[in-house]
Protein backbone atom coordinates (compact mmCIF):
# COMPACT_ATOMS: atom_id res chain seq x y z
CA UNK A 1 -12.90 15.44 2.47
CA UNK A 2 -10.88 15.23 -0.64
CA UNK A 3 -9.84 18.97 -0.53
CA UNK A 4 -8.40 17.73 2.95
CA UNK A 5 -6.46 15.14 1.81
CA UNK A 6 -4.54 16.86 -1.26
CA UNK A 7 -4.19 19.64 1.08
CA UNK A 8 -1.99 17.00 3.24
CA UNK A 9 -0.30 15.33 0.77
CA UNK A 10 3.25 15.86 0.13
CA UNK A 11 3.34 14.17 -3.03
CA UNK A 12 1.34 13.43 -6.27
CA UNK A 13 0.55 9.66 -4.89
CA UNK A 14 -0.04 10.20 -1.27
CA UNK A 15 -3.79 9.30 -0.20
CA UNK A 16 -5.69 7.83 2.43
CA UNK A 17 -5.42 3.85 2.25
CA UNK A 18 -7.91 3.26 4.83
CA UNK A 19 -11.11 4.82 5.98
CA UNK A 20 -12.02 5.74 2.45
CA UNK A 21 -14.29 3.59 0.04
CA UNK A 22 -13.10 1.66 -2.70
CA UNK A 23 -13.74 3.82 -5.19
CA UNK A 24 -12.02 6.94 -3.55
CA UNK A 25 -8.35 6.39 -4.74
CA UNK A 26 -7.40 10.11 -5.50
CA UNK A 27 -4.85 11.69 -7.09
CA UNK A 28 -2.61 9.14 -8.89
CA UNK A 29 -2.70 7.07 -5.68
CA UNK A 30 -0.39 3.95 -5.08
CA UNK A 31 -1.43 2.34 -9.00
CA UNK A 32 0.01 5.42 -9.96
CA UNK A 33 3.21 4.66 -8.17
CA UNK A 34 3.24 1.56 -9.60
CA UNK A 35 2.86 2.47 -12.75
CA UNK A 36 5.99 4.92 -12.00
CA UNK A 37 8.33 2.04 -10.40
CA UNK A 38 7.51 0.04 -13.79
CA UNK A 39 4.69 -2.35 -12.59
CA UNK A 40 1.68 -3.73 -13.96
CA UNK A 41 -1.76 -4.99 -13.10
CA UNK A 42 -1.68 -8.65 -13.41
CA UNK A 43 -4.57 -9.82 -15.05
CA UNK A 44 -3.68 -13.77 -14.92
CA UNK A 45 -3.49 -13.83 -11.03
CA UNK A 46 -6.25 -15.52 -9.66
CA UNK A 47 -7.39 -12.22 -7.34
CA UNK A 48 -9.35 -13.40 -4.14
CA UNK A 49 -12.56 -11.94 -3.29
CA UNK A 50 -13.59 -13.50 -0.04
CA UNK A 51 -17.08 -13.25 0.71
CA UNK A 52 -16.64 -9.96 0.20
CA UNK A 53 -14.27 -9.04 2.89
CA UNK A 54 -11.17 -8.52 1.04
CA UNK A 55 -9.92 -8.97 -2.57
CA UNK A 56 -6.16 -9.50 -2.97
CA UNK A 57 -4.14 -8.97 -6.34
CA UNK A 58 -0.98 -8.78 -7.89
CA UNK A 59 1.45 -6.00 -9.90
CA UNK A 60 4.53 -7.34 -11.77
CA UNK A 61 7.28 -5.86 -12.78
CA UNK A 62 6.50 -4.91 -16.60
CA UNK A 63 10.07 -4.94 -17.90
CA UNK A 64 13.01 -7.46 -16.94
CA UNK A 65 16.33 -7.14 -18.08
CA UNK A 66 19.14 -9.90 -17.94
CA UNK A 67 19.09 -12.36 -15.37
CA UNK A 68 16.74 -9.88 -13.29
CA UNK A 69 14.68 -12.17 -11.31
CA UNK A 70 10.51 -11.39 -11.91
CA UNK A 71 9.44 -8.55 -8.90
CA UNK A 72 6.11 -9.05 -7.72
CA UNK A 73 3.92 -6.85 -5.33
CA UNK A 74 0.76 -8.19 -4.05
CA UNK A 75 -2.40 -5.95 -2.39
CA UNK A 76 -4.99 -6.90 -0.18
CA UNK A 77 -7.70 -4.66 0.76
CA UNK A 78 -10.01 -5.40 3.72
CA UNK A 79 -13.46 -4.26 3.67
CA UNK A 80 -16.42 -3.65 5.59
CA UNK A 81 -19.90 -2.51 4.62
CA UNK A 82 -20.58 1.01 5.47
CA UNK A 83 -24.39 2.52 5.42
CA UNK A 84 -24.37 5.12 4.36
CA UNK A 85 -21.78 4.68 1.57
CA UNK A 86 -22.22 2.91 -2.07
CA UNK A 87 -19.29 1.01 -1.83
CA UNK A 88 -17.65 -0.65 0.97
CA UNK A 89 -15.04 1.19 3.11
CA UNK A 90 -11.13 0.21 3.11
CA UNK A 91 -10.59 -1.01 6.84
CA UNK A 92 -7.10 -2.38 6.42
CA UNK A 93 -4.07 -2.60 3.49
CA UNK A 94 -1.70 -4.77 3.31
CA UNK A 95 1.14 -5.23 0.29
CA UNK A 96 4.07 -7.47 0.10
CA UNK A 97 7.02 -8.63 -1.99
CA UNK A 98 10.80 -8.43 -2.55
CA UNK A 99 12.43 -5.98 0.30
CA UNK A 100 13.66 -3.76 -2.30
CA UNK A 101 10.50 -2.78 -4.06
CA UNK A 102 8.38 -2.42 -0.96
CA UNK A 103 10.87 -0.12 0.58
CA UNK A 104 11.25 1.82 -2.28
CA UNK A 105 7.00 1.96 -2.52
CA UNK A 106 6.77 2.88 0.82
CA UNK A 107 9.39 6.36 1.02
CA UNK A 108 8.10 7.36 -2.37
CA UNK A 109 4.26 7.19 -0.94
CA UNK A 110 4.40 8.57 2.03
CA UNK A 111 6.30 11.87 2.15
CA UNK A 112 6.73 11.95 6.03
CA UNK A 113 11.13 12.22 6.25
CA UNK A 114 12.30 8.00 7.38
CA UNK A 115 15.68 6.69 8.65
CA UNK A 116 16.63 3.83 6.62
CA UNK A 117 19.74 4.08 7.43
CA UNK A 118 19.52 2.20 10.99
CA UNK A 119 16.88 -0.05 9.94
CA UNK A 120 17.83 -3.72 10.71
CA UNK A 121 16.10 -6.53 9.11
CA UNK A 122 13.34 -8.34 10.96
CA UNK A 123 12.66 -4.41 12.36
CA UNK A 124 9.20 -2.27 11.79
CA UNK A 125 8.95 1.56 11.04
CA UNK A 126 5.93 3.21 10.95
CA UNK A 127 4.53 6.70 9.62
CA UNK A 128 0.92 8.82 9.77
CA UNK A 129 -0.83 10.35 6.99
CA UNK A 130 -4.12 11.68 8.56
CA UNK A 131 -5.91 8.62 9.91
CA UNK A 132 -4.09 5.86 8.52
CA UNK A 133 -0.56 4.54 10.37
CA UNK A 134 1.51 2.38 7.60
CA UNK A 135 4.14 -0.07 9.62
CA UNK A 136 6.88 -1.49 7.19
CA UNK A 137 8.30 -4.57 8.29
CA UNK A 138 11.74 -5.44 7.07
CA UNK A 139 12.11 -9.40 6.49
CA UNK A 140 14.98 -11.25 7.72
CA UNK A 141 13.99 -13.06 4.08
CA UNK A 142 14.26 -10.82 1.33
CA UNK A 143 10.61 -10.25 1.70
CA UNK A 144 9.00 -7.28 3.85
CA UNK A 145 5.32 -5.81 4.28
CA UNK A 146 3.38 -3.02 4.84
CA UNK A 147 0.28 -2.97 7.01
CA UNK A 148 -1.91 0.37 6.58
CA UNK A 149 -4.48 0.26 9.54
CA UNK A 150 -6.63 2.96 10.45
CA UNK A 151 -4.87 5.07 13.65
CA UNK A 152 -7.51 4.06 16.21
CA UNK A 153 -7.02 0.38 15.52
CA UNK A 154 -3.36 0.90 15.39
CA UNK A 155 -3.30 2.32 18.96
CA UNK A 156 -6.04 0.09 20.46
């Protein structure tokens, strides 16, 4: 399966977000994005595990300069136990923060082309990569979201 998915990828980051288990991240996957847009693991954030359903945490920005206001990305991975697997499978991502990092996360992980240029806030774009379908919603706010759900709950 893994062979498949680097064979689809059009960048170094691009991986399955769904429908893999927790362990599977591949390649440099989205931490390694992070990493690359200047974020960091934030150890002090209280991260929610709910009964084991979905753990939520947070990446800040690792360098601030000026009056730069403090970015923040947050994560939250559903879950659901899966048989045959050791570890439970990713049914649903979703990651929010400041508009400006969450668009710039989203072109740079997914290599399918996107129109920006039309995008209005309080609008939603979406792309494919294999099985999952990521929809980007642009807040009205200065806040937007990405929802990664598998493609056959996405067209249900």
């Amino acid at each position: 399966m893994d062979d498949d998915i680097y064979a689809a990828a059009g960048n170094d980051f691009e991986w399955l977000m769904t429908n893999v288990d927790t362990s599977n991240k591949g390649g440099l996957g989205y931490e390694g994005l992070l990493t690359r847009m200047g974020f960091i693991y934030d150890d002090k954030y209280k991260a929610n595990l709910h009964n084991e359903k979905f753990w939520e945490r947070r990446y800040l920005k690792s360098i601030i300069s000026g009056n730069e206001k403090q970015s923040l990305i947050y994560f939250k991975e559903s879950y659901k136990k899966a048989p045959s697997y050791k570890y439970p499978i990713i049914t649903k991502m979703e990651i929010w923060g400041d508009s400006e990092n969450i668009i710039k996360f989203y072109i740079n992980f997914w290599s399918r082309a996107l129109n920006f240029k039309d995008t209005k806030p309080g609008e939603t774009v979406t792309t494919r990569f294999l099985s999952d379908v990521a929809s980007l919603s642009v807040g009205t706010n200065g806040q937007s979201k990405i929802v990664v759900t598998t493609a056959k709950d996405y067209y249900k």
